[in-house]
C-alpha atoms as a PDB file:
ATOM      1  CA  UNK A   1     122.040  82.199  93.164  1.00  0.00           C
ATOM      2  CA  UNK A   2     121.230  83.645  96.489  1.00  0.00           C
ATOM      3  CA  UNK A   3     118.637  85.525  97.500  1.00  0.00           C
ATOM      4  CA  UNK A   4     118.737  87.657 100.923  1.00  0.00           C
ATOM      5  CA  UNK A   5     116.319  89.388 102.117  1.00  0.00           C
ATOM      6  CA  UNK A   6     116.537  91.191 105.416  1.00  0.00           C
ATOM      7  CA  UNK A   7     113.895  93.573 107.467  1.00  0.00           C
ATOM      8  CA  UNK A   8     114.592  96.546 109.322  1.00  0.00           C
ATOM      9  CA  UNK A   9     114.768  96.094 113.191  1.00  0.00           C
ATOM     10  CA  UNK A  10     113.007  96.927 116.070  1.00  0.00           C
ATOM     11  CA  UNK A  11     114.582  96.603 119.511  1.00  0.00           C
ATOM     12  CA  UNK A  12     114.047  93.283 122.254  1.00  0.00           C
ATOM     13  CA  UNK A  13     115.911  91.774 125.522  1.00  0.00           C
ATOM     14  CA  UNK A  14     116.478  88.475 127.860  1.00  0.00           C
ATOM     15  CA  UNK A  15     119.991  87.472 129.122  1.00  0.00           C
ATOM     16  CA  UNK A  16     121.290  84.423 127.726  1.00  0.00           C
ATOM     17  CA  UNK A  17     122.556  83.018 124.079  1.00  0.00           C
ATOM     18  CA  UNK A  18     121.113  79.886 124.354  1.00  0.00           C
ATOM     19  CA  UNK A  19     117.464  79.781 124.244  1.00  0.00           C
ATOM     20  CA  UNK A  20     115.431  80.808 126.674  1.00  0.00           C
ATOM     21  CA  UNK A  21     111.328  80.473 127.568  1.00  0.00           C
ATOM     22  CA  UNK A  22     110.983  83.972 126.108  1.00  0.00           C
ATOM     23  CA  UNK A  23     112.736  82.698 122.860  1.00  0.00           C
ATOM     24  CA  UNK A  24     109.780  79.745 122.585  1.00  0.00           C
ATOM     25  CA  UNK A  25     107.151  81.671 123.714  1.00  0.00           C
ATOM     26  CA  UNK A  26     107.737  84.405 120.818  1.00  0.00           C
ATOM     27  CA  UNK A  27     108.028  81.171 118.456  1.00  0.00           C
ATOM     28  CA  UNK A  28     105.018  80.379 119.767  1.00  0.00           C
ATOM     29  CA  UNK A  29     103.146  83.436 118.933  1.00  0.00           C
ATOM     30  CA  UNK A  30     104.723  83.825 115.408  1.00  0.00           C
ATOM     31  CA  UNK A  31     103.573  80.403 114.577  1.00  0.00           C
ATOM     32  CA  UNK A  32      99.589  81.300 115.937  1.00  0.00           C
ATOM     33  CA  UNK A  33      99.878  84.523 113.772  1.00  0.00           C
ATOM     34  CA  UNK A  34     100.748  82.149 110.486  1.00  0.00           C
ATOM     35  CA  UNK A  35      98.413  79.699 111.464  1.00  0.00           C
ATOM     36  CA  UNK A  36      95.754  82.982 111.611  1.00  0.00           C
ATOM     37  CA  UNK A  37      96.904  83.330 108.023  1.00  0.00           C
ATOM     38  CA  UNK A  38      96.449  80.004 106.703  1.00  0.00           C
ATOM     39  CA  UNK A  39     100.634  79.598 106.847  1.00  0.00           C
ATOM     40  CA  UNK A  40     102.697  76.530 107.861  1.00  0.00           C
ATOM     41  CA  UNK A  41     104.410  76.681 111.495  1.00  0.00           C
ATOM     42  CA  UNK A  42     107.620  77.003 110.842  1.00  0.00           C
ATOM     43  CA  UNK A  43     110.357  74.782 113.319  1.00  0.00           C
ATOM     44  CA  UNK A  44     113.759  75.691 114.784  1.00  0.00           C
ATOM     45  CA  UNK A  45     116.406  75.121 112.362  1.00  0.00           C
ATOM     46  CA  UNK A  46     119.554  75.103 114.100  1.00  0.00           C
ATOM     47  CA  UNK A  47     121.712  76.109 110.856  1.00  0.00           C
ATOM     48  CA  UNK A  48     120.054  79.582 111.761  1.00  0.00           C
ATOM     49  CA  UNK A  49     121.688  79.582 115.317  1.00  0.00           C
ATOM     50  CA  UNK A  50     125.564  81.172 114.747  1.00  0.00           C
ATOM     51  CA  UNK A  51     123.722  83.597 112.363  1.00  0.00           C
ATOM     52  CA  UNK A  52     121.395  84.913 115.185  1.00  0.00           C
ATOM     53  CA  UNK A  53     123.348  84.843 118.156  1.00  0.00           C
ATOM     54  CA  UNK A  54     126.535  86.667 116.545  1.00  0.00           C
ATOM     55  CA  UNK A  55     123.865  89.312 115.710  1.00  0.00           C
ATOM     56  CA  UNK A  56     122.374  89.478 119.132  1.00  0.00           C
ATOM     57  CA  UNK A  57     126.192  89.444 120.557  1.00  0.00           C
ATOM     58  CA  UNK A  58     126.359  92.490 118.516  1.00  0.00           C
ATOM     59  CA  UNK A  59     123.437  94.048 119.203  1.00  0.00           C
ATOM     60  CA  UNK A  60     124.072  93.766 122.943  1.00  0.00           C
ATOM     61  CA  UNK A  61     127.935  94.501 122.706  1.00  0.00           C
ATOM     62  CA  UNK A  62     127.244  97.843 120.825  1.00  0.00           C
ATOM     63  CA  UNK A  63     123.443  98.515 122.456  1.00  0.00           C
ATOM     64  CA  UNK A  64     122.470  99.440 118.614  1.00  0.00           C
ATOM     65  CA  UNK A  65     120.107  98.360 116.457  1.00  0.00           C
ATOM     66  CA  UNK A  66     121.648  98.726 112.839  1.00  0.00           C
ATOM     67  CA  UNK A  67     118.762  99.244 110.217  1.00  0.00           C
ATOM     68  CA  UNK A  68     120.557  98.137 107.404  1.00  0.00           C
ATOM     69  CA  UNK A  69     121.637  94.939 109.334  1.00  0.00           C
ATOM     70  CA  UNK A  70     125.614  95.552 108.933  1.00  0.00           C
ATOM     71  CA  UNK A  71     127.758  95.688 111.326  1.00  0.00           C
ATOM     72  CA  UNK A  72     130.229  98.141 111.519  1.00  0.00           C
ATOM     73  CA  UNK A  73     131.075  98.863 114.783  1.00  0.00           C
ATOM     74  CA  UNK A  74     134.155  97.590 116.314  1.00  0.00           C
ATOM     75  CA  UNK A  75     133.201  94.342 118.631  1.00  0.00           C
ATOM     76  CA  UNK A  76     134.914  91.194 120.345  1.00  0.00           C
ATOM     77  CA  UNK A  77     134.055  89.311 117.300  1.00  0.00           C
ATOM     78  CA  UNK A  78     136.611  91.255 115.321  1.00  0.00           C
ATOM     79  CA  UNK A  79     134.859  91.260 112.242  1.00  0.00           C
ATOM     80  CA  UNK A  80     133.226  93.806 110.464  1.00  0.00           C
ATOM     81  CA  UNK A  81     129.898  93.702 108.111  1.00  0.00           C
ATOM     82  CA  UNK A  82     129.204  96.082 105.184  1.00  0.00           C
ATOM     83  CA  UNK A  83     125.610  93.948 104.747  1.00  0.00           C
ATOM     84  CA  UNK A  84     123.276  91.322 105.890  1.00  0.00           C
ATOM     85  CA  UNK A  85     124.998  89.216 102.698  1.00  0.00           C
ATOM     86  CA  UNK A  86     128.638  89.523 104.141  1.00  0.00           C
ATOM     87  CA  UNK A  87     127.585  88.129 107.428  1.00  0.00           C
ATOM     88  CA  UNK A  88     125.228  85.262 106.215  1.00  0.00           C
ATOM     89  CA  UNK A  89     128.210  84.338 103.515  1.00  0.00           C
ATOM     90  CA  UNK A  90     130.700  84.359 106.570  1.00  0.00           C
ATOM     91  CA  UNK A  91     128.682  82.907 109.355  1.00  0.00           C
ATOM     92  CA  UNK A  92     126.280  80.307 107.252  1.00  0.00           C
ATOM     93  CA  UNK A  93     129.473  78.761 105.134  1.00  0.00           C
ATOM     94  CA  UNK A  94     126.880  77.237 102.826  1.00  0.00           C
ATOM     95  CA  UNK A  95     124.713  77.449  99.990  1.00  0.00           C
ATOM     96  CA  UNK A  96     121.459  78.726 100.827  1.00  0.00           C
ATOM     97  CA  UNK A  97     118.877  80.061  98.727  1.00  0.00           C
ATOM     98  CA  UNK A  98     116.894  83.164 101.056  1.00  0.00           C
ATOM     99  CA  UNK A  99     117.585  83.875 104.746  1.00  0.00           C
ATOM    100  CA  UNK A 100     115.298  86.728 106.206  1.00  0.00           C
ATOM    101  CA  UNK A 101     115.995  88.423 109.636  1.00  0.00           C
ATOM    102  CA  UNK A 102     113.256  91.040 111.564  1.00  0.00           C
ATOM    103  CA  UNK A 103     115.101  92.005 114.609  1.00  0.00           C
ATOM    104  CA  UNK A 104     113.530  94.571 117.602  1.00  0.00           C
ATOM    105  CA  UNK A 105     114.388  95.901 120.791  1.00  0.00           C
ATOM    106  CA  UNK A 106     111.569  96.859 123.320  1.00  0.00           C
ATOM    107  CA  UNK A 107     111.605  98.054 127.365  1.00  0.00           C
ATOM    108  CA  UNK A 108     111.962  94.343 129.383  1.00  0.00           C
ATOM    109  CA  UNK A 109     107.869  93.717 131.190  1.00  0.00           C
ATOM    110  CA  UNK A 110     108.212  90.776 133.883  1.00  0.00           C
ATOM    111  CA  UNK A 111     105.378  88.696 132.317  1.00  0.00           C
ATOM    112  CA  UNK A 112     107.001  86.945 129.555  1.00  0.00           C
ATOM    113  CA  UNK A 113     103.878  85.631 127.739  1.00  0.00           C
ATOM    114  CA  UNK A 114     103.628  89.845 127.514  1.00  0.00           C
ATOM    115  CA  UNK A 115     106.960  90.378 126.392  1.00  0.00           C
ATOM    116  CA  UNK A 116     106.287  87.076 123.925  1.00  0.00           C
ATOM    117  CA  UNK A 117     103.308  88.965 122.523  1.00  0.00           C
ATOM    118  CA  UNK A 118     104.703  92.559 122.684  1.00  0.00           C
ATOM    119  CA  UNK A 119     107.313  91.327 120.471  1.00  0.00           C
ATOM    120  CA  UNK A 120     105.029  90.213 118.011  1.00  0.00           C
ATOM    121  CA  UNK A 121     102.892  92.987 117.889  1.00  0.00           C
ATOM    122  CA  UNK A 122     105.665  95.112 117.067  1.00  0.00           C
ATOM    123  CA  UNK A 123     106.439  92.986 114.170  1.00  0.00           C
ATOM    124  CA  UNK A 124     103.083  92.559 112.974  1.00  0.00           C
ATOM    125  CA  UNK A 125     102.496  96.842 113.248  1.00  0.00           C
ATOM    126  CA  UNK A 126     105.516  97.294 111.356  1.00  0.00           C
ATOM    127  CA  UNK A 127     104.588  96.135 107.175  1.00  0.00           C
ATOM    128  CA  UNK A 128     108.401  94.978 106.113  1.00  0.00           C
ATOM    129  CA  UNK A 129     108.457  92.856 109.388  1.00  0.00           C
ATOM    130  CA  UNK A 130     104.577  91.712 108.859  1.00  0.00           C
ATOM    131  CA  UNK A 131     105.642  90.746 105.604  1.00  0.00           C
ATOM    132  CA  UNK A 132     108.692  88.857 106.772  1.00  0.00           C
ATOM    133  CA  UNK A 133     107.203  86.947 109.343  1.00  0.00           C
ATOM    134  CA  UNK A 134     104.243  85.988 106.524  1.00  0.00           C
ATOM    135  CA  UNK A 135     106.495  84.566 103.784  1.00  0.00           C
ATOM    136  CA  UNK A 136     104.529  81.451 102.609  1.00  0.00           C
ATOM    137  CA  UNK A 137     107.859  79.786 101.675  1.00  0.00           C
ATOM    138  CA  UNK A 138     110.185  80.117 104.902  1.00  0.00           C
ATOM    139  CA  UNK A 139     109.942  76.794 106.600  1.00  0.00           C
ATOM    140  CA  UNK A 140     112.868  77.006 109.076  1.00  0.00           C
ATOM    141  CA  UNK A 141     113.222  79.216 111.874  1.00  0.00           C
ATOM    142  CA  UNK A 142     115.559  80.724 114.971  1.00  0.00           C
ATOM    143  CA  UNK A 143     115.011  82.773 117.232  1.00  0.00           C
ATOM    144  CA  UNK A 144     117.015  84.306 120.950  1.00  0.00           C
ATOM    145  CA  UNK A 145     116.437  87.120 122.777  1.00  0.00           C
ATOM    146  CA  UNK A 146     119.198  88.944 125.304  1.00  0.00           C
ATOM    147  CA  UNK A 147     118.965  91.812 128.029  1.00  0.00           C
ATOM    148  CA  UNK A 148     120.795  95.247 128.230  1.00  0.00           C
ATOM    149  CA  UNK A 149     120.488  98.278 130.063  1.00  0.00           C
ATOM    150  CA  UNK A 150     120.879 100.579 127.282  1.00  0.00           C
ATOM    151  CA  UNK A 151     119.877 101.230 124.108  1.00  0.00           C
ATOM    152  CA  UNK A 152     121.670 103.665 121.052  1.00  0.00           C
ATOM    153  CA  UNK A 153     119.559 104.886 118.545  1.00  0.00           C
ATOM    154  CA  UNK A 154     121.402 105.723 114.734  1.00  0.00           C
ATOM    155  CA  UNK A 155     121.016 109.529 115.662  1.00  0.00           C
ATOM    156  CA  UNK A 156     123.110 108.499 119.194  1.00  0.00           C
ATOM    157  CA  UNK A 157     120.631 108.877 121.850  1.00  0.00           C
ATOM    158  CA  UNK A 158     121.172 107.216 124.878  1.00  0.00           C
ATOM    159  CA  UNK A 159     118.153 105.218 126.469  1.00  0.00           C
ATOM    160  CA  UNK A 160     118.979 103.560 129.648  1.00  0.00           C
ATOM    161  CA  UNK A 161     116.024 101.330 130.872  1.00  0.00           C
ATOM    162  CA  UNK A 162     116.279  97.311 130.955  1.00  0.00           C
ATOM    163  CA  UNK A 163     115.831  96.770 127.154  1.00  0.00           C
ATOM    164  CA  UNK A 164     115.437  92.991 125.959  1.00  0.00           C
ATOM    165  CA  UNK A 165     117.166  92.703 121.826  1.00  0.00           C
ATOM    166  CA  UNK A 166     116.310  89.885 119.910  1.00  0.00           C
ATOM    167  CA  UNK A 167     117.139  88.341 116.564  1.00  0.00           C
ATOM    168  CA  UNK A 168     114.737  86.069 114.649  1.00  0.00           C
ATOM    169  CA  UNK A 169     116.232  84.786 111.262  1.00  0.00           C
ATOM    170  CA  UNK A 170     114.130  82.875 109.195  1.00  0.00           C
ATOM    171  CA  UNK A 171     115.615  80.220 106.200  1.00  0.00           C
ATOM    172  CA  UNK A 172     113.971  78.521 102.882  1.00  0.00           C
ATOM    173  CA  UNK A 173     113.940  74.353 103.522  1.00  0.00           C
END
């Protein structure tokens, strides 16, 4: 039986797929808010990575955010999600039992440990993401960040700033 479970977004950005020092630093500070809350750190699992950087490839390609983490929009990857469950199905090719995402995009700051932190904070602020990022029984962990100029809300405003998008998918050991 599987179980998904899958948070709204927020918006993030730092150029690269593979990860970066912003990508550890945020691990770092997710792991000091569990450890706060009595939690287990929780360690990279690399099973997580196709599932988060297709969705960051997205998320940059289109400059969107989707809130119901589908993805709809016509892309390089050719392939089209109705739900977070079609794309872990596709892109995971195995049994797994939960996989949670929390995903954000934010205006790019110079000072990284800043960013790291910002990034965070908007997680923690937001209760579905706070509650994602608190799951006693997620062990595993990926996370990568990605830069764009330009950001698309769902109503179709255009933001143009340097935006930083990232994707932080969580998995039950």
């Amino acid at each position: 039986m599987k179980t998904l479970f899958f948070i709204l977004f927020l918006f993030l950005s730092v150029f690269s797929f593979s990860q970066t020092k912003l990508d550890s630093l945020i691990l770092v500070e997710v792991n000091n808010y569990r450890l706060k809350n009595n939690l287990s750190q929780l360690v990279i699992d690399k099973r997580l990575k196709p599932l988060v950087v297709q969705h960051l490839k997205y998320m940059v390609e289109t400059n969107t955010l989707p809130l119901d983490h589908s993805q709809k929009l016509n892309t390089k990857y050719q392939k089209k999600f109705n739900n977070f469950t079609e794309r872990c199905d596709h892109i995971l090719k195995e049994d797994y039992t939960y996989v949670g995402e929390v995903c954000v995009v934010a205006i790019e700051e110079s000072d990284l440990n800043n960013m790291a932190k910002k990034i965070v904070t908007l997680w923690i602020n937001s209760p579905s993401h706070n509650e994602a990022l608190l799951k006693s029984y997620i062990k595993g962990v990926y996370v990568n960040t990605s830069k764009s100029n330009m950001y698309i809300t769902n109503n179709g405003d255009v933001f143009k700033d340097n935006y930083i998008y990232c994707t932080l998918n969580t998995i039950l050991e």
